[in-house]
Protein backbone atom coordinates (compact mmCIF):
# COMPACT_ATOMS: atom_id res chain seq x y z
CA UNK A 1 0.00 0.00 0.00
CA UNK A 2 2.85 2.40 1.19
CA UNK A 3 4.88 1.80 -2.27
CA UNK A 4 1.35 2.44 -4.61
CA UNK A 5 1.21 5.89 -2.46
CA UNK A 6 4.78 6.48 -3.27
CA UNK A 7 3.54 6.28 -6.86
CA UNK A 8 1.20 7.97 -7.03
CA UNK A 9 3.16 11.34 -5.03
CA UNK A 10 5.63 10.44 -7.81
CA UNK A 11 3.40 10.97 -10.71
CA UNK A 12 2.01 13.90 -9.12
CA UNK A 13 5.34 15.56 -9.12
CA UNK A 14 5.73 14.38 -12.54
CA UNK A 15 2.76 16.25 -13.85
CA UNK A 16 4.15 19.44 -11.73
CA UNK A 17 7.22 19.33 -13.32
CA UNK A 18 5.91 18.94 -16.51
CA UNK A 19 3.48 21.69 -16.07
CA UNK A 20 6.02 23.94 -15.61
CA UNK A 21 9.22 23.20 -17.52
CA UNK A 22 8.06 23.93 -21.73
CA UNK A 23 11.11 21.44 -22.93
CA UNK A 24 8.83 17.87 -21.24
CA UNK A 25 5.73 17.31 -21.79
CA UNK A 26 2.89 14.71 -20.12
CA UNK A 27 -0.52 13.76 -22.24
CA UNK A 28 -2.32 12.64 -19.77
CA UNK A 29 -2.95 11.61 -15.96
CA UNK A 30 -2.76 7.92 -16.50
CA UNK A 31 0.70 8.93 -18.74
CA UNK A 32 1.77 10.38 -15.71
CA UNK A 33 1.66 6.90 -13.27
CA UNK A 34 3.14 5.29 -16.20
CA UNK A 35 6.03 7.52 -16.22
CA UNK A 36 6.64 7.42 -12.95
CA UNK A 37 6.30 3.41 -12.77
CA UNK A 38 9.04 3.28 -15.81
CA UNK A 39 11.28 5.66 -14.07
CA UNK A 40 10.98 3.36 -11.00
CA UNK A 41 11.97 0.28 -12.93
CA UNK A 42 14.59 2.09 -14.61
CA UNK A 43 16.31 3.24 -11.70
CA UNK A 44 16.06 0.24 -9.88
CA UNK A 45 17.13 -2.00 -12.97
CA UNK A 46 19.23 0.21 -15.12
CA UNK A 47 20.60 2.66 -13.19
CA UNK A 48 23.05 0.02 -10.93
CA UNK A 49 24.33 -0.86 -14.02
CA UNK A 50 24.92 2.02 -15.31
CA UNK A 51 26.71 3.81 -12.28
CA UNK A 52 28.61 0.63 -12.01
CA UNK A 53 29.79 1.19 -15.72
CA UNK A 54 30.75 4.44 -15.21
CA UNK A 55 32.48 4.41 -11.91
CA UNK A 56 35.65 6.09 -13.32
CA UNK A 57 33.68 9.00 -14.59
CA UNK A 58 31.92 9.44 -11.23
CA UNK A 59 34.79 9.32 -9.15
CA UNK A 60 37.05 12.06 -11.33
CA UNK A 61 33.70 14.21 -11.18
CA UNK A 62 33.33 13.60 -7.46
CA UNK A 63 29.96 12.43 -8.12
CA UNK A 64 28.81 14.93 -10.64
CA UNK A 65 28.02 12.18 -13.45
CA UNK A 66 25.39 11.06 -11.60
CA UNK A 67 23.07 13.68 -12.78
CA UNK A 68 23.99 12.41 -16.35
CA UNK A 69 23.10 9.16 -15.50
CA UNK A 70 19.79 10.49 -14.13
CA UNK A 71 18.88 12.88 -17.25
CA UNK A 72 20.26 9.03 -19.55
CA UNK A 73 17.32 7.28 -17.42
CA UNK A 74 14.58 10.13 -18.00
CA UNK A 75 15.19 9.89 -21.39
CA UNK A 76 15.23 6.45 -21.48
CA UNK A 77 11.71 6.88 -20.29
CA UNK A 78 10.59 9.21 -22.72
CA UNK A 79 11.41 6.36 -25.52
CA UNK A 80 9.73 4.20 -23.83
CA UNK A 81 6.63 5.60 -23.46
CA UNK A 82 4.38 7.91 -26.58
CA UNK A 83 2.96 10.18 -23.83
CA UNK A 84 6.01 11.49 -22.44
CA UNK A 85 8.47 14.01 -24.22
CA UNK A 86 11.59 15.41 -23.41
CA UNK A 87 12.88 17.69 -26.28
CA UNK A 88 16.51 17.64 -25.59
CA UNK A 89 19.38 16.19 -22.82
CA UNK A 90 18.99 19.36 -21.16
CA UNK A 91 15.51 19.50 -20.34
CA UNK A 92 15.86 15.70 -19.24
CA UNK A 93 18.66 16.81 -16.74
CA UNK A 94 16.55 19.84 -15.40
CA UNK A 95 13.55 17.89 -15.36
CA UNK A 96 15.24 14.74 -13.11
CA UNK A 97 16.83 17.88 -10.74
CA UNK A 98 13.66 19.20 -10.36
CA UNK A 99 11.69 15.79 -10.00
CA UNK A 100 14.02 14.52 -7.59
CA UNK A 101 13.51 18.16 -5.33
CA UNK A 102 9.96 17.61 -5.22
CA UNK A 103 9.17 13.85 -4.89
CA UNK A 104 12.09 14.59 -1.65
CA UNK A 105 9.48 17.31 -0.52
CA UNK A 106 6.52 14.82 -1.24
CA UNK A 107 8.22 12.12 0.45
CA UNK A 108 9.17 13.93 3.70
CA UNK A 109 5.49 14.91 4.05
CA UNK A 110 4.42 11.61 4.05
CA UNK A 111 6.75 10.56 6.52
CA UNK A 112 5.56 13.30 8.69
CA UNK A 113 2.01 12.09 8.51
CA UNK A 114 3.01 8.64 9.79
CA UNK A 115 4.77 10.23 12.69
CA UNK A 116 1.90 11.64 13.83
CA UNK A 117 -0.52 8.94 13.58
């Protein structure tokens, strides 16, 4: 139950983010869960791999490759799925910083609810 809530806070910063950044654009709501199941799978599957790959990279850049790696995944996504667009790398990488800033925010306030109950 905890991880389909998770979800769905994660589509609803997808559809935020998409709202405001022109560069990505989201069809629909039900476009929106799927992105945001895809970008799970990705970055539980994919991105392991990936980081492992490029461990050289991320070292000399103390780290800083892993934003590439993100913006790689959301595009990933994007060709994945018809109702998602990202026009360029660039968007991709501002859309994952932003993403990531808000499902944090999203997160936390779901963590604070469970406190308190």
């Amino acid at each position: 139950m905890k991880w389909i809530l998770k979800l769905l806070l994660t589509a609803l910063a997808v559809l935020l983010v998409a709202n405001i950044l022109p560069g990505v654009a989201v069809t629909s709501y039900a476009y929106a869960i799927w992105v945001a199941l895809v970008i799970g799978m990705l970055n539980s599957i994919v991105r392991p791999l990936l980081i492992f790959l490029t461990l050289p990279a991320t070292l000399i850049t103390l780290g800083l490759f892993l934003f590439v790696i993100n913006a790689f995944i959301i595009l990933m996504a994007a060709k994945f799925l018809g109702g998602f667009t990202v026009e360029s790398f660039w968007w991709a990488l501002l859309f994952s910083l932003l993403l990531s800033f808000l499902q944090s925010v999203l997160h936390s306030l779901l963590k604070e609810d469970k406190r308190e109950s």
